[in-house]
Protein backbone atom coordinates (compact mmCIF):
# COMPACT_ATOMS: atom_id res chain seq x y z
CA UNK A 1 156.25 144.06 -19.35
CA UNK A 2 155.82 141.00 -21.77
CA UNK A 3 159.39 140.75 -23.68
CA UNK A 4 159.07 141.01 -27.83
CA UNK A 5 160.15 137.28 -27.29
CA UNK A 6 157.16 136.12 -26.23
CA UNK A 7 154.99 138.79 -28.20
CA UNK A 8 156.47 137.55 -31.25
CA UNK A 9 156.70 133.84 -30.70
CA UNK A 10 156.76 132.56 -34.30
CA UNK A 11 157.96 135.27 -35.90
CA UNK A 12 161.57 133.95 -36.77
CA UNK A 13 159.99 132.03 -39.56
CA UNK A 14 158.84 134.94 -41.04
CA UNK A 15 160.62 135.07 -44.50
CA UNK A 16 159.65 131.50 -45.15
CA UNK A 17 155.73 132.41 -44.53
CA UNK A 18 155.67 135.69 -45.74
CA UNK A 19 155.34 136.02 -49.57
CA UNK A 20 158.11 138.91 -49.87
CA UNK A 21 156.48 139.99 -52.95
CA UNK A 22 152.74 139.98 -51.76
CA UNK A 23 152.76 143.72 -51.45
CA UNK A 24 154.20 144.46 -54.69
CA UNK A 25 152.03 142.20 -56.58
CA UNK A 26 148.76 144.19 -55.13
CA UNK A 27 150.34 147.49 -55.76
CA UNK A 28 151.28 146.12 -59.32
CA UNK A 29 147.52 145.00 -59.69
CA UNK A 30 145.72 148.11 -58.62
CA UNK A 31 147.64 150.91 -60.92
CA UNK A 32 147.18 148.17 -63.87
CA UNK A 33 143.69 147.18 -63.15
CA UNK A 34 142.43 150.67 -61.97
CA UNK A 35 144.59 153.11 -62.62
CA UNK A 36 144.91 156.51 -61.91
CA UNK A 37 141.61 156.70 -59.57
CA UNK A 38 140.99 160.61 -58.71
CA UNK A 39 138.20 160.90 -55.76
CA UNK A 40 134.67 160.81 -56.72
CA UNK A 41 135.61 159.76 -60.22
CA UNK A 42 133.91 156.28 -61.96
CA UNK A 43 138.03 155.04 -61.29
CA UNK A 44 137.72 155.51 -57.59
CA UNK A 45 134.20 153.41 -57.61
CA UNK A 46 136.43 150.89 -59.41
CA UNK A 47 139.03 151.00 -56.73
CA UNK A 48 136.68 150.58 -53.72
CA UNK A 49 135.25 147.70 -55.46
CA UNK A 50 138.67 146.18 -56.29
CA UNK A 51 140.16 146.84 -52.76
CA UNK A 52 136.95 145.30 -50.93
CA UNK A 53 137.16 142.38 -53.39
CA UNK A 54 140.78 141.67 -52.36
CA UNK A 55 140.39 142.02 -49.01
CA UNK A 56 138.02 139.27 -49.15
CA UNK A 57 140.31 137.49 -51.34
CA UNK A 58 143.15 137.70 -48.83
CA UNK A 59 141.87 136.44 -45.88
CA UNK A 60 140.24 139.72 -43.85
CA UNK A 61 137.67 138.34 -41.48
CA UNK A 62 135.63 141.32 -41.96
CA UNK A 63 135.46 144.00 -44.94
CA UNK A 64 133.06 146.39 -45.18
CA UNK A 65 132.89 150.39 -46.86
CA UNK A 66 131.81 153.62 -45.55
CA UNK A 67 130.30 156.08 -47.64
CA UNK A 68 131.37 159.95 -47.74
CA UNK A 69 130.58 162.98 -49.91
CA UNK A 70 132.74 165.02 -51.39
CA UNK A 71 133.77 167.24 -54.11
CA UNK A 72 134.62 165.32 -57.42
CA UNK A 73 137.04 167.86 -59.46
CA UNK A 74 137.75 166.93 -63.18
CA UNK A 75 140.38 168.54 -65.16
CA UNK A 76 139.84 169.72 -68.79
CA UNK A 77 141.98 170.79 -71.79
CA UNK A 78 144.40 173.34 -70.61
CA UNK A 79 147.06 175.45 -72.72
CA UNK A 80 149.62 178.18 -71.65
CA UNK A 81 151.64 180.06 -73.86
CA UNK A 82 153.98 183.24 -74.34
CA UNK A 83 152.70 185.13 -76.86
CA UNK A 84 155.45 188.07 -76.91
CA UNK A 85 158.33 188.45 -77.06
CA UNK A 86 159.04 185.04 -77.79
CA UNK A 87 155.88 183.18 -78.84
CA UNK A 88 156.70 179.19 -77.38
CA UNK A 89 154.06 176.77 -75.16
CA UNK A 90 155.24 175.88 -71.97
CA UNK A 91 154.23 172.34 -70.46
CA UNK A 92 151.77 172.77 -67.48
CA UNK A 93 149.10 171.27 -65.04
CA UNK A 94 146.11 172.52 -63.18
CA UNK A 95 146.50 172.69 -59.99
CA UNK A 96 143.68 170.35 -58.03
CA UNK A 97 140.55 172.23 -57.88
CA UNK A 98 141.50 175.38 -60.01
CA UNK A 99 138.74 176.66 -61.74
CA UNK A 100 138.92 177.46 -65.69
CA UNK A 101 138.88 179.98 -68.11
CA UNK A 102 135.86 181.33 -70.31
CA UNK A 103 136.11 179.98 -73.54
CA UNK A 104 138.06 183.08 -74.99
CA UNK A 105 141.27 182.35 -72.17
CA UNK A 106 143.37 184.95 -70.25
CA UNK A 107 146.02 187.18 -71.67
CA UNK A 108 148.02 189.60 -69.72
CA UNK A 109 151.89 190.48 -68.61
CA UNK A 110 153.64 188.44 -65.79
CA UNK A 111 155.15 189.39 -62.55
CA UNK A 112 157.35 187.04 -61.13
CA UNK A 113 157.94 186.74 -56.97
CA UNK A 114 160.70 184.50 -55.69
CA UNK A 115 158.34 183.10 -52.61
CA UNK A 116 154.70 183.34 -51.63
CA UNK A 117 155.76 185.44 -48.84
CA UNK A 118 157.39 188.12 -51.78
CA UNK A 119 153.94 187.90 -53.29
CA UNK A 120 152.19 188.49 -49.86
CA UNK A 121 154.39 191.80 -49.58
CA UNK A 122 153.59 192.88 -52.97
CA UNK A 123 151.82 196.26 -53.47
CA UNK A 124 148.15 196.17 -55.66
CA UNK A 125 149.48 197.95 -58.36
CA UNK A 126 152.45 195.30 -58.80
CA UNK A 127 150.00 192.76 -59.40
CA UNK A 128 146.59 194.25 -60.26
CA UNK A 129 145.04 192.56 -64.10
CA UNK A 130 148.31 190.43 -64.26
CA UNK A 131 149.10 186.71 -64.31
CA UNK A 132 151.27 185.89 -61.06
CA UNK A 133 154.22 183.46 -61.36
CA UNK A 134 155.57 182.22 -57.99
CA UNK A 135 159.12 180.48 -58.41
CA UNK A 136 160.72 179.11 -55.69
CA UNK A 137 162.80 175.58 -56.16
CA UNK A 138 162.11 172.45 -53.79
CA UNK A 139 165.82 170.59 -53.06
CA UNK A 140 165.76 167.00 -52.10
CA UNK A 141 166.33 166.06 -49.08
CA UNK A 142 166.04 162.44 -47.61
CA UNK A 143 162.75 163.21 -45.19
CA UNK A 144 161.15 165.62 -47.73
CA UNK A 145 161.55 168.51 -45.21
CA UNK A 146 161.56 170.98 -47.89
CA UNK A 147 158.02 170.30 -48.92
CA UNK A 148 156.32 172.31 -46.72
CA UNK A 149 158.37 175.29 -46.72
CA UNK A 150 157.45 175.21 -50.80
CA UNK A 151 153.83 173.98 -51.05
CA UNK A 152 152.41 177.56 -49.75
CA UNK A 153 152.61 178.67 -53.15
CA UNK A 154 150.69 175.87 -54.51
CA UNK A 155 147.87 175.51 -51.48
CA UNK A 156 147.53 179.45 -50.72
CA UNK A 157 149.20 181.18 -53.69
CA UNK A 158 145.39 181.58 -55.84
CA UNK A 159 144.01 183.45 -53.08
CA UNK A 160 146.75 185.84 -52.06
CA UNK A 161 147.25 186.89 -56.03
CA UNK A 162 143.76 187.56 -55.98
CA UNK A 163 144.25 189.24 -52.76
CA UNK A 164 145.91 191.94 -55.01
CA UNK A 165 144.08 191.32 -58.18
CA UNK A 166 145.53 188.61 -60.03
CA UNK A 167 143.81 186.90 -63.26
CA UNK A 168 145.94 183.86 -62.48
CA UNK A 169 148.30 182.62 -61.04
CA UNK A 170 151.44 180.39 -62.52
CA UNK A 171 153.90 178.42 -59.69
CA UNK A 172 157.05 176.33 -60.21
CA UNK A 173 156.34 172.86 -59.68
CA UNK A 174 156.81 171.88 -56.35
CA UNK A 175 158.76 168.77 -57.00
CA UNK A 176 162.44 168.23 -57.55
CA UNK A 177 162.85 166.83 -60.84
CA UNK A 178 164.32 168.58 -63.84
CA UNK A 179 162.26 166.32 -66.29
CA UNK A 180 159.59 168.09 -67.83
CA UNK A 181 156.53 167.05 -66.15
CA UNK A 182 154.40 169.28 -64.26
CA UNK A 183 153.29 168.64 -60.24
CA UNK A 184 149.57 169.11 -59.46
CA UNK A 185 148.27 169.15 -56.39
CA UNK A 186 145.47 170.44 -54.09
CA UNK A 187 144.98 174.16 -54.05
CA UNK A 188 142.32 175.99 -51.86
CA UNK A 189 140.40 179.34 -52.02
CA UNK A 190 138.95 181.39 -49.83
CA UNK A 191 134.79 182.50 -49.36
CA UNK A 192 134.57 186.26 -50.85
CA UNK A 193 138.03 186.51 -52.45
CA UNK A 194 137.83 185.77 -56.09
CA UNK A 195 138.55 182.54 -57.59
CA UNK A 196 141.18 182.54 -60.33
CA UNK A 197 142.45 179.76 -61.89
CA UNK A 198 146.15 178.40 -60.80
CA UNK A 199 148.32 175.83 -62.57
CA UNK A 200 152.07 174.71 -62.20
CA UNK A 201 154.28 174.58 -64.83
CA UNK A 202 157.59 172.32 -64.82
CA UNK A 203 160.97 173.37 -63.77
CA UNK A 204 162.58 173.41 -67.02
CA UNK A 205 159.34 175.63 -67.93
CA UNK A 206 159.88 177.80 -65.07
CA UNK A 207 163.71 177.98 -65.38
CA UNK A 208 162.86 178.97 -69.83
CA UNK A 209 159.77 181.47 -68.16
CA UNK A 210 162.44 183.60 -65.69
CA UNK A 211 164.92 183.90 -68.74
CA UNK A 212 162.13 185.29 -70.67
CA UNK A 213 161.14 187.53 -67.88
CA UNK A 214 164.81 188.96 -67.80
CA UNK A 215 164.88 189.71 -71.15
CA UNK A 216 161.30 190.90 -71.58
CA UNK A 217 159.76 192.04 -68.16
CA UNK A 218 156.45 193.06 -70.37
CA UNK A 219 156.32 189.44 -71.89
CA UNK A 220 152.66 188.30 -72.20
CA UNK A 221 151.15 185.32 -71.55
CA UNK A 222 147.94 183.36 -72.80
CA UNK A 223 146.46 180.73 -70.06
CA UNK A 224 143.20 178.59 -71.56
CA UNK A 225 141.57 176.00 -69.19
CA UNK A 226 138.77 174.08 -69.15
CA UNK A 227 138.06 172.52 -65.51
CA UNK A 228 135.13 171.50 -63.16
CA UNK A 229 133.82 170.52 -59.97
CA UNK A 230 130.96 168.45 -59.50
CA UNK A 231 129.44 166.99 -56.16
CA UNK A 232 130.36 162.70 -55.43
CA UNK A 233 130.26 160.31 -53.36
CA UNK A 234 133.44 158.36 -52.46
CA UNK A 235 134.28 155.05 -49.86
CA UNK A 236 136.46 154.29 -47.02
CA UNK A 237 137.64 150.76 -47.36
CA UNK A 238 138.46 148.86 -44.14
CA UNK A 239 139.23 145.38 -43.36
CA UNK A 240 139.94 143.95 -39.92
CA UNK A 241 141.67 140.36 -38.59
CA UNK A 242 140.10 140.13 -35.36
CA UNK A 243 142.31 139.84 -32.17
CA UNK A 244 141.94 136.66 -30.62
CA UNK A 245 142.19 137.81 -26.80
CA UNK A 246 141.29 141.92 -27.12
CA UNK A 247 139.11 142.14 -30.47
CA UNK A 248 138.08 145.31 -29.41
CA UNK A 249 140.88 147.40 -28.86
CA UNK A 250 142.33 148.22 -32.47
CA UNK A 251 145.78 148.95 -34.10
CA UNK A 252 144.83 150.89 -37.29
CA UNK A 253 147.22 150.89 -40.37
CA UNK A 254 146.44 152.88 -43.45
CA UNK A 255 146.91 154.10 -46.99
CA UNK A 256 144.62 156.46 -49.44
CA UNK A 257 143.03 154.50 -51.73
CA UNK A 258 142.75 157.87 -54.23
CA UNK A 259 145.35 159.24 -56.70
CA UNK A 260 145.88 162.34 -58.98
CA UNK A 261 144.73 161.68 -62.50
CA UNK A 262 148.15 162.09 -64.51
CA UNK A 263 150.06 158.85 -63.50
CA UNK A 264 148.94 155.99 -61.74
CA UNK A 265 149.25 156.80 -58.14
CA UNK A 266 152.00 154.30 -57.49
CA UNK A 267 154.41 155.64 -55.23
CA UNK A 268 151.28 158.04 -54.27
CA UNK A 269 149.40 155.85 -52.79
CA UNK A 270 149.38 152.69 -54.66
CA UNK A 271 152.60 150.95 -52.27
CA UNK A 272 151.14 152.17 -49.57
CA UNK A 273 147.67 150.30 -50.08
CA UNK A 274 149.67 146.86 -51.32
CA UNK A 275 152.06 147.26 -48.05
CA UNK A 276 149.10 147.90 -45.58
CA UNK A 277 146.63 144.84 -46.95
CA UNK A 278 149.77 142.61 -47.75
CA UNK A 279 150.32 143.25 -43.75
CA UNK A 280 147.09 141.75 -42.69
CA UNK A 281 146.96 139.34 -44.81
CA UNK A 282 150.40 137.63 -43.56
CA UNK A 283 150.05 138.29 -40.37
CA UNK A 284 147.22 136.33 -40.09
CA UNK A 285 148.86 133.46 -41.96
CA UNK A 286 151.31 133.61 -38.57
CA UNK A 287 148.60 133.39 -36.22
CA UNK A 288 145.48 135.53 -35.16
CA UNK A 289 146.74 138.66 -33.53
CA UNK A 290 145.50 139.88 -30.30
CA UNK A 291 144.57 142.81 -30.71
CA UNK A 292 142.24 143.78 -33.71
CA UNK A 293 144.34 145.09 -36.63
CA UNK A 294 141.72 147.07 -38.90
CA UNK A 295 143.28 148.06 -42.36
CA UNK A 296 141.77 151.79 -43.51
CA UNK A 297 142.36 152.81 -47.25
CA UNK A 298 141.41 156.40 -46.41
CA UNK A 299 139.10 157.96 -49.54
CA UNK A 300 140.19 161.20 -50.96
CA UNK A 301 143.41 162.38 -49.22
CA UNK A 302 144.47 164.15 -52.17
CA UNK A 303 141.71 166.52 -51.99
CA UNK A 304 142.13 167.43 -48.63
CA UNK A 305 142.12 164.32 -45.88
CA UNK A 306 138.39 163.86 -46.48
CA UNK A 307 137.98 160.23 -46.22
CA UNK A 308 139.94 160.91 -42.48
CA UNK A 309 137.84 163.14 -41.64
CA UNK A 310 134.91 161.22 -42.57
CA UNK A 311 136.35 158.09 -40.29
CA UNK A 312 137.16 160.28 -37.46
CA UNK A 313 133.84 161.49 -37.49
CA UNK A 314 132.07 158.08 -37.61
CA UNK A 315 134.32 156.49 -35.13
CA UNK A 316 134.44 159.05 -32.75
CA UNK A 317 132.82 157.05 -30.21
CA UNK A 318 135.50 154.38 -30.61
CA UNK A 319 139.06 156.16 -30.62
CA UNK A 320 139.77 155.13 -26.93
CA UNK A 321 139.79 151.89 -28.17
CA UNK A 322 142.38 153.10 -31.10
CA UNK A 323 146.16 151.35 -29.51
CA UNK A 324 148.01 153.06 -32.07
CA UNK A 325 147.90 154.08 -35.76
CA UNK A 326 150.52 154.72 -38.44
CA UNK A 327 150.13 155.32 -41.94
CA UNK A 328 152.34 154.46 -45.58
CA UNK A 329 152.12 157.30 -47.76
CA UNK A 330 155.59 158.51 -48.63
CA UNK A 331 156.31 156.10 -51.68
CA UNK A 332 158.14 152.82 -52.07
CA UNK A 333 161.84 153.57 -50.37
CA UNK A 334 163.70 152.16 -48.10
CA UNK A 335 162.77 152.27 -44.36
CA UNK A 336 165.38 154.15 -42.29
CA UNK A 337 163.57 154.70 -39.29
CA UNK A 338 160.88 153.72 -37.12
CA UNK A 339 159.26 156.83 -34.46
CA UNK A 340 157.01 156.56 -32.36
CA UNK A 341 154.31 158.84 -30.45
CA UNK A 342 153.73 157.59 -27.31
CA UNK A 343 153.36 158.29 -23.67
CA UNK A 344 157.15 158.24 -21.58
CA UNK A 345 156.29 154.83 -19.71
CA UNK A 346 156.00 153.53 -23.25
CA UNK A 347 159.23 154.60 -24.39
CA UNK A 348 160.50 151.41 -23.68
CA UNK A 349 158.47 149.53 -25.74
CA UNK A 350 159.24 151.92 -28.84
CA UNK A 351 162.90 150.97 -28.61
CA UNK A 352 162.29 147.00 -27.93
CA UNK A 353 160.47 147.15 -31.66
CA UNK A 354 163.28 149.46 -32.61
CA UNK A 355 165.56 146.58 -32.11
CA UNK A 356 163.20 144.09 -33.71
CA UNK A 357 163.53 146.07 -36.83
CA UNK A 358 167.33 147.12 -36.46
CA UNK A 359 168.29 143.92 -38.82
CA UNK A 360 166.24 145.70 -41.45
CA UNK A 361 169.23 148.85 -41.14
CA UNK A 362 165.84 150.54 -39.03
CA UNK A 363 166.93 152.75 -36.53
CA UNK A 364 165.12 154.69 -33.47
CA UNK A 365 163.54 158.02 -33.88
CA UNK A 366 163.00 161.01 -30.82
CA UNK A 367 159.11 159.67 -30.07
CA UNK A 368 157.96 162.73 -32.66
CA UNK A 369 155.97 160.68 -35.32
CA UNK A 370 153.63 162.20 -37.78
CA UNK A 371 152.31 159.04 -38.59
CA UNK A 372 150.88 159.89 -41.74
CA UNK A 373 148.18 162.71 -43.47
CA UNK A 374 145.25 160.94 -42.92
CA UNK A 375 146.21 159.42 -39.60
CA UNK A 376 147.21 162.76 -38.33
CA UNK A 377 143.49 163.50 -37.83
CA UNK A 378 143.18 160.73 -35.05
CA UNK A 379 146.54 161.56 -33.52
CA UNK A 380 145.06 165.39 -33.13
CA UNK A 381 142.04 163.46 -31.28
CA UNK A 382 144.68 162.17 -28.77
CA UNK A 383 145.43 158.59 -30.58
CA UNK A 384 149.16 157.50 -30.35
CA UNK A 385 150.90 157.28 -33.93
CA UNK A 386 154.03 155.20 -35.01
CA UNK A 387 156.01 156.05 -38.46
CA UNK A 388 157.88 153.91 -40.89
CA UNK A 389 160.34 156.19 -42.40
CA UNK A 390 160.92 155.88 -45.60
CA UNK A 391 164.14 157.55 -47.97
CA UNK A 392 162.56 160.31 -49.72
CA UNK A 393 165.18 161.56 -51.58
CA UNK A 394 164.09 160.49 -54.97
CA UNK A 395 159.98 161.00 -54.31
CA UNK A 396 159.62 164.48 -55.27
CA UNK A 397 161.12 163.58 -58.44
CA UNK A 398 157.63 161.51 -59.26
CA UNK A 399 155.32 163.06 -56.46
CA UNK A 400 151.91 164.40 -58.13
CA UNK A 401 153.07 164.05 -61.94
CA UNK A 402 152.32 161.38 -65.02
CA UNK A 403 155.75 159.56 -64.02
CA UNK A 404 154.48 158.37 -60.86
CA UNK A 405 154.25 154.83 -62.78
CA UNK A 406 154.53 150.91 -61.33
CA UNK A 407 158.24 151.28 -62.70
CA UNK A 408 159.36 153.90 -60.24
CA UNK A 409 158.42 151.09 -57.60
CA UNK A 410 161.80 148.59 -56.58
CA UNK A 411 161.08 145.14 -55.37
CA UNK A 412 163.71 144.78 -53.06
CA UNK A 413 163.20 148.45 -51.32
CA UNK A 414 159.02 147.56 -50.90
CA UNK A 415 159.95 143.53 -49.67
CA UNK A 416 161.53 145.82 -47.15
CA UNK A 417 159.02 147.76 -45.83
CA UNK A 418 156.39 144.64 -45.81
CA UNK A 419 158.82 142.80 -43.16
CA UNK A 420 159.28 145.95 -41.15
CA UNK A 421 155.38 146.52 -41.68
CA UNK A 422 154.35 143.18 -40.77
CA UNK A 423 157.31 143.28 -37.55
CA UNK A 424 156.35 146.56 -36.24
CA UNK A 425 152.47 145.83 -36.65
CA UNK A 426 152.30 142.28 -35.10
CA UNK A 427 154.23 143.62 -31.85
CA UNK A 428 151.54 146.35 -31.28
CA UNK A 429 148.44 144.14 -31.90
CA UNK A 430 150.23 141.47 -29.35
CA UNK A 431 151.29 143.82 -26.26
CA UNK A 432 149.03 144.52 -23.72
CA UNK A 433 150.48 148.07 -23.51
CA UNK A 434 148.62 151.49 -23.01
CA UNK A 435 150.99 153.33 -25.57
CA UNK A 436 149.07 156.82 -23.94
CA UNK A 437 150.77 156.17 -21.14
């Protein structure tokens, strides 16, 4: 086995190449430029065409876009309000691909359930012609663990309150901020149950809405929304620097070039796109890599991984030739840890980079990476994965609301992630290993 020595021959000059700031700078440009950029929406056009500009700009040897469909879902107006006991508004968001109200809105009582499993043990006539409000808090924790034991409510909640007859249904932000901004986020129904429309409503909101409740279990609510879904077209952006030795075996990094409409997708995804093309770019400034290293800002993740699914699809003939892929799409923090997926002769290898990126405070994970939403797709098709961890503590705080903004982002933390980013990524595309093994 080839020591990291040799694989990264040049590398100790790496802060004086690198520009530290390259990725910040491109994450900077893209939520000023473009902005919030929801899929299918005239913003995302504008972000393919800015990302496949700077590519081009940066160095890439070859840039090119793959076209997908896909649903393009456009929130309206929307209003919710207790009209008795205590007539107040309370500050929501539709949830990502809720539908609306008719023009006249829906009023009805409330029942509130602690969890979406509560709800899922609820009796019809608990629920039958009223609004459901799930309202279960998400803690912080530093790897975001809590997520998924809270975002049931949010992805499967509409369906199971119509299960049981439900007009609509209300959640708790899943997020972990006590500002009051409300967390959208991708919701899904089911063919022949009825579609209702579902919105989140911010924990302050939900903390004032279960006071109400206790004083006035027949409170009623009034929910107006205006929402629809129209059928787009959206891009995959990729890029490659082609290896010099095996061009066509390919170490994949990626971000989701999409964002929800109320901020400007900065922690979600914006870093991740600057870290991934600022990787490249330098990279190449060090020398051409061995191996190919294509760069893949995924197209609509937010709605459901559809860009990934799209590039699975298209390159199915090709994943053999897939090394390894890892993803950024957990915000701007610090990197804590770097995991790996790989075969147990290859274990070896995941600690040698391991100690290439313990000066960054980096340490080594069990060999159970995710790897990332979009890049989960190829590592179901058998493709080894490597993660970046990043501190979450802070990112459901901004996750999916209007204060995911460029000023969330720290310099210092992202500089971070672009050495360990352009460490970790120049030892893959220079090994000759077969990380399945």
């Amino acid at each position: 086995m080839l020591t990291l020595t040799t694989l990264l021959l040049g590398l100790t000059a790496l802060p004086v190449l690198a520009n530290d700031q390259l990725a910040y700078q491109l994450t900077e440009e893209l939520t000023v430029e473009v902005g919030p950029r929801i899929a299918g929406s005239l913003a995302d056009a504008k972000a393919v065409a800015w990302a496949t500009n700077k590519f081009q700009l940066l160095g890439y040897d070859k840039v090119w876009t793959e076209q997908f469909n896909t649903p393009f879902w456009q929130r309206g107006n929307a209003r919710l309000e207790i009209i008795s006991p205590y007539p107040q508004s309370l500050v929501l968001t539709a949830l990502g691909g809720s539908v609306g109200t008719d023009a006249e809105g829906i009023t009805a009582s409330i029942v509130m359930f602690n969890s979406l499993e509560d709800l899922m043990q609820a009796k019809r006539e608990e629920v039958l012609g009223k609004i459901v409000f799930i309202n279960k808090a998400m803690t912080k924790d530093k790897v975001g663990s809590q997520y998924g034991k809270v975002v049931g409510a949010r992805s499967k909640g509409a369906v199971e309150a119509a299960r049981l007859g439900a007009k609509a249904i209300i959640i708790r932000s899943v997020g972990t901020s006590n500002n009051r901004f409300a967390h959208t986020g991708k919701m899904t129904y089911e063919d022949n149950i009825a579609k209702i429309p579902a919105v989140a409503i911010s924990v302050p909101d939900a903390i004032q809405l279960t006071k109400i409740i206790a004083k006035a279990p027949e409170a009623k609510l009034r929910l107006n929304m205006e929402n629809h879904t129209q059928d787009a077209i959206s891009h995959n952006v990729i890029a490659e620097i082609t290896g010099s030795e095996r061009p066509d075996e390919i170490v994949l990094i990626g971000a989701h070039l999409d964002s929800w409409d109320q901020g400007t997708g900065a922690l979600d995804d914006g870093a991740g796109v600057g870290l991934v093309m600022a990787t490249g770019a330098l990279i190449k400034k060090l020398g051409q890599p061995k191996r190919t290293i294509r760069v893949v800002l995924y197209g609509n993740e937010e709605g459901g991984l559809v860009g990934a699914r799209a590039y699975a699809a298209k390159h199915a003939s090709e994943l053999a030739k897939h090394v390894v892929a890892s993803e950024s799409d957990f915000g701007a923090g610090r990197i804590w840890q770097f995991d790996s997926k790989f075969g147990p002769q290859s274990l070896g290898f995941a600690k040698e980079i391991q100690q290439l990126l313990s000066g960054h405070g980096i340490a080594l994970g069990p060999n159970k990476a995710f790897g990332g939403p979009d890049v989960s797709v190829l590592a179901a098709l058998g493709v080894p994965v490597v993660s970046l961890e990043q501190d979450g503590t802070d990112y459901f705080d901004f996750h999916h609301t209007p204060n995911d903004t460029f000023d969330k982002i720290d310099p210092a933390a992202l500089a971070q992630n672009q050495q360990a980013w352009i460490l970790m990524t120049t030892a893959l595309a220079n090994s000759t290993i077969d990380l399945r093994k």
